[in-house]
C-alpha atoms as a PDB file:
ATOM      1  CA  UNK A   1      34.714  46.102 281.214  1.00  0.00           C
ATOM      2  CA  UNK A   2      33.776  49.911 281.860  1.00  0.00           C
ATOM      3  CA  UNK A   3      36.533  50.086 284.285  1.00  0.00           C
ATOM      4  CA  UNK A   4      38.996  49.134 281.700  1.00  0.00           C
ATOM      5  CA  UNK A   5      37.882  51.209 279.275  1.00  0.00           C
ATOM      6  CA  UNK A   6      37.922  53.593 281.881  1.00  0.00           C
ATOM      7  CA  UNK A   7      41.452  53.059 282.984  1.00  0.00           C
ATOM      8  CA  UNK A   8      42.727  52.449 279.065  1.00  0.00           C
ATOM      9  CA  UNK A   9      41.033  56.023 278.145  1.00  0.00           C
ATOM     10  CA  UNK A  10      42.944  57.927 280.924  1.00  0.00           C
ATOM     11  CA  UNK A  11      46.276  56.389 279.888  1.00  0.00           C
ATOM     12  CA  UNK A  12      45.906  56.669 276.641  1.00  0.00           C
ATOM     13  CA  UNK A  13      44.091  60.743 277.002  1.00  0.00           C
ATOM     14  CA  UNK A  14      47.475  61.435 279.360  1.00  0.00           C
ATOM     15  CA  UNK A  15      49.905  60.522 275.845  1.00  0.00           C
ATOM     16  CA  UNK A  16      47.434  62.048 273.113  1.00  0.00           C
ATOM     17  CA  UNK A  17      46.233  64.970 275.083  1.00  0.00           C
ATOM     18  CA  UNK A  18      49.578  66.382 275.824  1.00  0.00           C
ATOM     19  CA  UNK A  19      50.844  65.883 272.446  1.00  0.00           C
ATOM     20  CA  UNK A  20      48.021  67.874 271.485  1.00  0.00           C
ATOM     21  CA  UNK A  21      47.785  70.556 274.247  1.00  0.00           C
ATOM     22  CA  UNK A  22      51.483  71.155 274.717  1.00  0.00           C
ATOM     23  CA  UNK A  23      52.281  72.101 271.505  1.00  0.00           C
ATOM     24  CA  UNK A  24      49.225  74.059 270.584  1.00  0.00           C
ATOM     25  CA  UNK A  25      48.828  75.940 273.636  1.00  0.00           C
ATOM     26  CA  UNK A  26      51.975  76.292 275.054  1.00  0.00           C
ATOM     27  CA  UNK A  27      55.331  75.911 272.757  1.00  0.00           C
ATOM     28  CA  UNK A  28      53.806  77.493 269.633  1.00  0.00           C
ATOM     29  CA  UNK A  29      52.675  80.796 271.646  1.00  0.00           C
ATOM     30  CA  UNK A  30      55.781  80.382 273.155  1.00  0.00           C
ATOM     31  CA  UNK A  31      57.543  80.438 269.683  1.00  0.00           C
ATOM     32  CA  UNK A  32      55.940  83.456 269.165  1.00  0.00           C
ATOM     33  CA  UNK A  33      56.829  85.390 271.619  1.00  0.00           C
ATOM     34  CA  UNK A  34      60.710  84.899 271.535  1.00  0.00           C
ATOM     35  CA  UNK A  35      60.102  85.474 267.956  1.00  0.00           C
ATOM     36  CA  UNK A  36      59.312  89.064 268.415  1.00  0.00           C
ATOM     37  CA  UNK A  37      61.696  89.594 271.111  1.00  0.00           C
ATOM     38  CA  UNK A  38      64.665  88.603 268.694  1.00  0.00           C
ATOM     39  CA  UNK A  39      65.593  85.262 270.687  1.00  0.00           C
ATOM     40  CA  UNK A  40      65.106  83.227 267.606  1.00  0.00           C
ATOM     41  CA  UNK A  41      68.115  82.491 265.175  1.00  0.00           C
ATOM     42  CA  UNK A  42      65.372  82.096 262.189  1.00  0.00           C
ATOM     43  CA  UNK A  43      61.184  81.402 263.075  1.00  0.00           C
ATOM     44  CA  UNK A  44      60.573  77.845 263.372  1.00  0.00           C
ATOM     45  CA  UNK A  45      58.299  76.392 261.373  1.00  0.00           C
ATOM     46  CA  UNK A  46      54.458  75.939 262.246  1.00  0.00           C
ATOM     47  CA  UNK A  47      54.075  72.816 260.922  1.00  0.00           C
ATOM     48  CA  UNK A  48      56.383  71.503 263.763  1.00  0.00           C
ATOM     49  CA  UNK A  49      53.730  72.790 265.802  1.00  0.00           C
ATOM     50  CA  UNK A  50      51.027  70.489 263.828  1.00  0.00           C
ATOM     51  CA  UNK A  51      52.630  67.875 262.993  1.00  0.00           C
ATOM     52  CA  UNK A  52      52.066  65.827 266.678  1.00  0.00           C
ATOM     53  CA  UNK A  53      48.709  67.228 267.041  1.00  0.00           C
ATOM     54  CA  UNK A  54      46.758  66.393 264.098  1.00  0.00           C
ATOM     55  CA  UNK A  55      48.511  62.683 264.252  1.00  0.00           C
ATOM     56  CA  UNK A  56      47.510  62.392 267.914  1.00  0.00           C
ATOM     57  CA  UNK A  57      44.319  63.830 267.430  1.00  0.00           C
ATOM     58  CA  UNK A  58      43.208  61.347 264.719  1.00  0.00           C
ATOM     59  CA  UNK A  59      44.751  58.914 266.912  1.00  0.00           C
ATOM     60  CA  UNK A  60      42.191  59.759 269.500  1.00  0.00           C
ATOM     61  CA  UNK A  61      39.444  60.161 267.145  1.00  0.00           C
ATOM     62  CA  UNK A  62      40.164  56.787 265.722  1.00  0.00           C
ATOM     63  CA  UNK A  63      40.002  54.992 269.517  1.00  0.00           C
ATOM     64  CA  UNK A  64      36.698  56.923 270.330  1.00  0.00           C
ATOM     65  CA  UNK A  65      35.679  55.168 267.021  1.00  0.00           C
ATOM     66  CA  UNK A  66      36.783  51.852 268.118  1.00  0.00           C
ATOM     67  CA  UNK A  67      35.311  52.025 271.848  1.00  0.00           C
ATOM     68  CA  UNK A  68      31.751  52.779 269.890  1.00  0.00           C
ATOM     69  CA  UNK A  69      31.850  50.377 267.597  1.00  0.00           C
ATOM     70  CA  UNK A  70      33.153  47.294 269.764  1.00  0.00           C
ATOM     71  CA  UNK A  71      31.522  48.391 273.362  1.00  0.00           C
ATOM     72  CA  UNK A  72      29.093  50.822 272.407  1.00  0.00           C
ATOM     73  CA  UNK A  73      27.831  50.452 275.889  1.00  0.00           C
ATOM     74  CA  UNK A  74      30.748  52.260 277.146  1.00  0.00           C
ATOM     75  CA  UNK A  75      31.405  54.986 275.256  1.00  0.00           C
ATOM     76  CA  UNK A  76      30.454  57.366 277.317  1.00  0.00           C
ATOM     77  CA  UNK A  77      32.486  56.370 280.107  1.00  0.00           C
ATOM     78  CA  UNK A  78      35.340  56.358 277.765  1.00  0.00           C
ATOM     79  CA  UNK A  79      34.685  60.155 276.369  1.00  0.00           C
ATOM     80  CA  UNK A  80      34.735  60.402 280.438  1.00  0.00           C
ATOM     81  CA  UNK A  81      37.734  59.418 280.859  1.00  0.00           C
ATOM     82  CA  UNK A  82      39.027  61.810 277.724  1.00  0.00           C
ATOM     83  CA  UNK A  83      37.400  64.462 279.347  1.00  0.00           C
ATOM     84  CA  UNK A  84      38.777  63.941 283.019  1.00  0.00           C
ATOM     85  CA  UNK A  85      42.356  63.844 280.787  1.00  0.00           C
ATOM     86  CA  UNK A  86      41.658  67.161 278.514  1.00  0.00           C
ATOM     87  CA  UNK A  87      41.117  68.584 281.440  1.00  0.00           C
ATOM     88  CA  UNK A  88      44.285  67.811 283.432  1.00  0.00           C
ATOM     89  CA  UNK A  89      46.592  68.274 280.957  1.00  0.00           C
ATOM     90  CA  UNK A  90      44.999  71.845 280.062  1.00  0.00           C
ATOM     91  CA  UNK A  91      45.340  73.218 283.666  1.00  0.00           C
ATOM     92  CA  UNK A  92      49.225  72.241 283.751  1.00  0.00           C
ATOM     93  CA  UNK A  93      49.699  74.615 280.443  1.00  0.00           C
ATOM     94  CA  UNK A  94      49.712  78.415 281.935  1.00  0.00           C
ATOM     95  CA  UNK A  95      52.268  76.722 285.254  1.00  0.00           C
ATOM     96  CA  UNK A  96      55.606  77.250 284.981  1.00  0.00           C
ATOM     97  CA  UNK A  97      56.988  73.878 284.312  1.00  0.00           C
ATOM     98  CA  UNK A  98      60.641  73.445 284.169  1.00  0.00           C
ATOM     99  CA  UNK A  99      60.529  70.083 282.389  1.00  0.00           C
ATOM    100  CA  UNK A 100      58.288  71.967 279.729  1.00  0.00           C
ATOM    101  CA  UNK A 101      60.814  74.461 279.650  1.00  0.00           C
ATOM    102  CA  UNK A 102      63.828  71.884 278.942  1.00  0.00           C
ATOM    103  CA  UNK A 103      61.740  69.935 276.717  1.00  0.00           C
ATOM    104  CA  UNK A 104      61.015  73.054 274.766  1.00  0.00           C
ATOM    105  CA  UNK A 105      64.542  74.131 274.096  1.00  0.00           C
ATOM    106  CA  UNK A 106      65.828  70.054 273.539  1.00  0.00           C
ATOM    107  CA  UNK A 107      63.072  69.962 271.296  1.00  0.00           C
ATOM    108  CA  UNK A 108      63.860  73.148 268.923  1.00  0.00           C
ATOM    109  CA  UNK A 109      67.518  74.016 270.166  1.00  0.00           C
ATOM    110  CA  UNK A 110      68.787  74.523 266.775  1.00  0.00           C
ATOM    111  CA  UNK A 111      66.432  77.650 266.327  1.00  0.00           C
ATOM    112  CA  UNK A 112      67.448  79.541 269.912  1.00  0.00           C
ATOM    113  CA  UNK A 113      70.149  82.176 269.993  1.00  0.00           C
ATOM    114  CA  UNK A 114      73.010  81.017 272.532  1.00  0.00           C
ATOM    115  CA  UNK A 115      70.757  82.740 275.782  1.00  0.00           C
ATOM    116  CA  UNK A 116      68.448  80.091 275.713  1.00  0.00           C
ATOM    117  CA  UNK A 117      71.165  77.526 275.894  1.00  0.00           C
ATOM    118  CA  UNK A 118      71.870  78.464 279.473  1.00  0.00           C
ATOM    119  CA  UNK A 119      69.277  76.879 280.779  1.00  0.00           C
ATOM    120  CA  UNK A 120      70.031  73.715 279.170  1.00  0.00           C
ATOM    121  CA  UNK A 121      73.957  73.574 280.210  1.00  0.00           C
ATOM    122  CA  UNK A 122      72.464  74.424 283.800  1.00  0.00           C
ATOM    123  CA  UNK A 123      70.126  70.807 283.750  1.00  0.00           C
ATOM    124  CA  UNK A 124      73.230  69.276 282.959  1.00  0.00           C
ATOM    125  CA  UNK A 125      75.222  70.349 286.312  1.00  0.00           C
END
């Protein structure tokens, strides 16, 4: 059963962990900056920021929960498997990323001055 729980926590760390990390670390900072250069048609709103992390986060905190309370004997290897995760998905942040990139200007296009649109219209050739 450890495996499993094993296997179940990486999956499941790889979806909560980078709707938690990506957002926090990377797009919000991100916001930020092409705030102050003047890239921004108005600021976009934090709480798009928090939104996905605080859900995903009680998600996780919910599924540690469940691991201890139903196979107590492998909770640790599950928080393992979180950790392996957290980890991963922390070190892709500071590379450039193009799909990051796309997914950031999909995601909050309607804030972005007409620059930042050339990169999308390129993905599309």
């Amino acid at each position: 059963m450890g495996i499993v729980i094993f296997i179940g926590g990486l999956l499941f760390g790889l979806f909560a962990f980078s709707q938690i990390v990506y957002p926090v670390f990377s797009a919000w900072p991100r916001a930020r900056k092409l705030e102050r250069e003047g890239k921004l048609i108005r600021p976009i709103p934090i709480s798009t920021f928090l939104i996905a992390p605080v859900i995903w986060g009680i998600l996780v905190w919910v599924s540690a929960w469940a691991v201890g309370k139903f196979f107590p004997t492998n909770l640790s290897i599950y928080y393992l498997s979180l950790g392996i995760i957290f980890l991963i998905v922390l070190v892709q942040i500071p590379k450039q990323n193009r799909d990051l990139e796309l997914d950031f200007q999909d995601t909050w296009k309607q804030y972005l001055k007409e620059q930042q649109e050339d990169l999308t219209h390129s993905r599309k050739s």
